[in-house]
C-alpha atoms as a PDB file:
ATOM      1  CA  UNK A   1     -50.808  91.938  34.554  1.00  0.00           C
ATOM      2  CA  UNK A   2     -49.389  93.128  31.198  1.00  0.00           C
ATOM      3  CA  UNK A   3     -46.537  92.899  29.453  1.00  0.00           C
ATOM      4  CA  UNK A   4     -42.708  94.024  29.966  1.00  0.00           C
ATOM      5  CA  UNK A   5     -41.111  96.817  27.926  1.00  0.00           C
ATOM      6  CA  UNK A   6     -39.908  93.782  25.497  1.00  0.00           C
ATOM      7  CA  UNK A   7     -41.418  92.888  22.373  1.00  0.00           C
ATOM      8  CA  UNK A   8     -43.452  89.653  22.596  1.00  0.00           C
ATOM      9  CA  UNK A   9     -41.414  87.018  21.202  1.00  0.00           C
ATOM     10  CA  UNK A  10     -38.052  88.554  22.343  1.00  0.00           C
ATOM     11  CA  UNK A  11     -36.940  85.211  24.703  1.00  0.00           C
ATOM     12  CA  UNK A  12     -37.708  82.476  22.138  1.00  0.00           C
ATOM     13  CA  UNK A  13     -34.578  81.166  20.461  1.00  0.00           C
ATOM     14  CA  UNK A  14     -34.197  80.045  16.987  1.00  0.00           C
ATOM     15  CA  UNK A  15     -34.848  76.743  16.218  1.00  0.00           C
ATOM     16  CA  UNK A  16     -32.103  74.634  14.212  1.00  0.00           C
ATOM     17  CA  UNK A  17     -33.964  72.406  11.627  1.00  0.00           C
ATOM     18  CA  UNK A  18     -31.901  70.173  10.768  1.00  0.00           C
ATOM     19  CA  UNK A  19     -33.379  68.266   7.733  1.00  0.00           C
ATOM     20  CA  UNK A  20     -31.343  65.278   8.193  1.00  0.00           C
ATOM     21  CA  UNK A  21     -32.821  64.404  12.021  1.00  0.00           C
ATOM     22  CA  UNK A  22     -36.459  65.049  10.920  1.00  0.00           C
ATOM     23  CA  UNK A  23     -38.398  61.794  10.076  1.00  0.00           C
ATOM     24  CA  UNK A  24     -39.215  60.888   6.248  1.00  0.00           C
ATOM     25  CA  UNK A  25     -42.570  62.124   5.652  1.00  0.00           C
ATOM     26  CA  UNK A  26     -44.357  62.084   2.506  1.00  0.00           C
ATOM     27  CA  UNK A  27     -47.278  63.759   1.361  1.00  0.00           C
ATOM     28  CA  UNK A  28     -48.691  61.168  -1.559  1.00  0.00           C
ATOM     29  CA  UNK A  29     -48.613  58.836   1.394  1.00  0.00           C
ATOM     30  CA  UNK A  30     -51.608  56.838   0.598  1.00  0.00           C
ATOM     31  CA  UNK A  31     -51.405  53.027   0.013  1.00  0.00           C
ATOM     32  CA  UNK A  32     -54.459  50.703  -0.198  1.00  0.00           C
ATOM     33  CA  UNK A  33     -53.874  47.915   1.795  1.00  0.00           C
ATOM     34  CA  UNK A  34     -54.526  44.659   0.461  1.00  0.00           C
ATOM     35  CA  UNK A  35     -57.181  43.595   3.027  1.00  0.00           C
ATOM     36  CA  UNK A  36     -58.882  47.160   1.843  1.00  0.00           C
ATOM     37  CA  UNK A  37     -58.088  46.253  -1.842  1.00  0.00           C
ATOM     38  CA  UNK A  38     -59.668  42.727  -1.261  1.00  0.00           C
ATOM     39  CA  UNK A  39     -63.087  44.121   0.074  1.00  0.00           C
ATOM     40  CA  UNK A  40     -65.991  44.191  -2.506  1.00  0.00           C
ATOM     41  CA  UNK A  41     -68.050  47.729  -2.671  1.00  0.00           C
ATOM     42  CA  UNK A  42     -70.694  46.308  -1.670  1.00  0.00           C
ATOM     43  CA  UNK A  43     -69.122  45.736   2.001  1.00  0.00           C
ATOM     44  CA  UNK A  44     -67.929  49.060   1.779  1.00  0.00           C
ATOM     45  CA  UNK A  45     -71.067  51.097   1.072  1.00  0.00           C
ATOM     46  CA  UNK A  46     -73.209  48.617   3.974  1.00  0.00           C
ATOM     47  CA  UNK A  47     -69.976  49.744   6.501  1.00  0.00           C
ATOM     48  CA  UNK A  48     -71.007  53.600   5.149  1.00  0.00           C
ATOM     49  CA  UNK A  49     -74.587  52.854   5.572  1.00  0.00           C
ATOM     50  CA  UNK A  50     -74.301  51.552   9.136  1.00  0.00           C
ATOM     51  CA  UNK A  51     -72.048  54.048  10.312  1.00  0.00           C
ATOM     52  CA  UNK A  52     -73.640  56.907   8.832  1.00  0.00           C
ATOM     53  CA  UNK A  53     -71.100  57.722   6.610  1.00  0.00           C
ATOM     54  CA  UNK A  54     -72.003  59.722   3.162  1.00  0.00           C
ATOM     55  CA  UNK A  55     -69.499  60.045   0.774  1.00  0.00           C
ATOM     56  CA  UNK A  56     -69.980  61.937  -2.416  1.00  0.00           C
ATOM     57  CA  UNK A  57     -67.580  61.588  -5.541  1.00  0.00           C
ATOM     58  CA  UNK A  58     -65.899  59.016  -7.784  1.00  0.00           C
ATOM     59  CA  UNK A  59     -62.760  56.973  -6.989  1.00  0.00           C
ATOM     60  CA  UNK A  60     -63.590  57.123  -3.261  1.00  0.00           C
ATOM     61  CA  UNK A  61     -60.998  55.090  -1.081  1.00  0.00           C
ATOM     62  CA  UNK A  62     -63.226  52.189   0.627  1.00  0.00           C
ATOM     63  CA  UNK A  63     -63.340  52.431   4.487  1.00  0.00           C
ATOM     64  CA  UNK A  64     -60.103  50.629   6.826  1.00  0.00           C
ATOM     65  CA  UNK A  65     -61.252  48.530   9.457  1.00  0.00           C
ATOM     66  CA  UNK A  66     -57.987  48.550  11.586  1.00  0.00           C
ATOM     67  CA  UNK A  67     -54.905  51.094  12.354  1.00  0.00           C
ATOM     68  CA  UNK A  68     -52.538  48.872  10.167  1.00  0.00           C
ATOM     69  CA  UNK A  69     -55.067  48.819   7.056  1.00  0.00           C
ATOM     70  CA  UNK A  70     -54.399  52.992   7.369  1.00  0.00           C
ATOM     71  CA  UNK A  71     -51.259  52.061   5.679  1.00  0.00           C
ATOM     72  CA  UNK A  72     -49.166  55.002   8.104  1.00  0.00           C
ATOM     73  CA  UNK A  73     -45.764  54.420   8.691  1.00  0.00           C
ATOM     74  CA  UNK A  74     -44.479  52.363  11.061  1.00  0.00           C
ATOM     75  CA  UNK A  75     -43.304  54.807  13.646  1.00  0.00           C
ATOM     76  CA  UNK A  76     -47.127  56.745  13.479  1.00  0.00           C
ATOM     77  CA  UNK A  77     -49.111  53.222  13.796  1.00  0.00           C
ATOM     78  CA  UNK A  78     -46.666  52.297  17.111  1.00  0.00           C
ATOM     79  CA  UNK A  79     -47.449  55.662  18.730  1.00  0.00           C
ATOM     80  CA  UNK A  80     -50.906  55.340  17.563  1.00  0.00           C
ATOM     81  CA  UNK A  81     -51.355  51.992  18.763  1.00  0.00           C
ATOM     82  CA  UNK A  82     -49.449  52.878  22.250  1.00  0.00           C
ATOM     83  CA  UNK A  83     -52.215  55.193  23.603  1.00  0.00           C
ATOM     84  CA  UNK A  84     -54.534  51.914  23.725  1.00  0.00           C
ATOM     85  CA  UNK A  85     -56.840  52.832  20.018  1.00  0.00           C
ATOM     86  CA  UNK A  86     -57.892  49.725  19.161  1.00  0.00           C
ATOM     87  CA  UNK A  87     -59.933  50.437  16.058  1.00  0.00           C
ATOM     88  CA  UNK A  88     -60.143  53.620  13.903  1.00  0.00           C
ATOM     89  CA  UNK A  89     -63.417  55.814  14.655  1.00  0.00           C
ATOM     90  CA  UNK A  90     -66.094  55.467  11.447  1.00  0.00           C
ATOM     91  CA  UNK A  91     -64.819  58.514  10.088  1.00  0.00           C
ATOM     92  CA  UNK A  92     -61.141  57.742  10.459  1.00  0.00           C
ATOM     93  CA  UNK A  93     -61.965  54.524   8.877  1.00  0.00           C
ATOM     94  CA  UNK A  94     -63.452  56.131   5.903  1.00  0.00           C
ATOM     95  CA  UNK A  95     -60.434  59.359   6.257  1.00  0.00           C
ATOM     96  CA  UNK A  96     -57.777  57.301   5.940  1.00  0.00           C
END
């Protein structure tokens, strides 16, 4: 074992970011969806109850039931949906 006479890191090449081939990401990226928006508070604090969810704090975002009420873009909710998720966890519901 051990290492060789080179410093760690000596093999890795530099990485070219290029801005322009990155995807658009942005970080105020939060949209209520209108299926969220149409839910009463009531619904949402009897999902938070069920699930065991506590939230503490005022102007909390209610829970999303599905991937597409997340409001992610488009090319996040096809990977996401790709791997088979079907419906968020409780606490992505209430992270998103």
């Amino acid at each position: 074992g051990g290492f060789s006479s080179g410093a760690m890191g000596d093999g890795l090449r530099r990485i070219d970011w290029d801005i322009s081939k990155l995807p658009v990401f942005e970080k105020n990226f939060y949209m209520e969806h209108p299926a969220v928006s149409k839910r009463d508070e009531q619904h949402a604090n009897e999902w938070r109850r069920d699930n065991e969810i506590n939230v503490i704090g005022r102007g909390v975002p209610k829970p999303v039931m599905t991937f597409e009420e997340a409001s992610m873009p488009e090319y996040v909710l096809k990977e996401v949906l790709k791997q088979g998720f079907t419906k968020p966890s409780p606490i992505q519901s209430q992270g998103w």
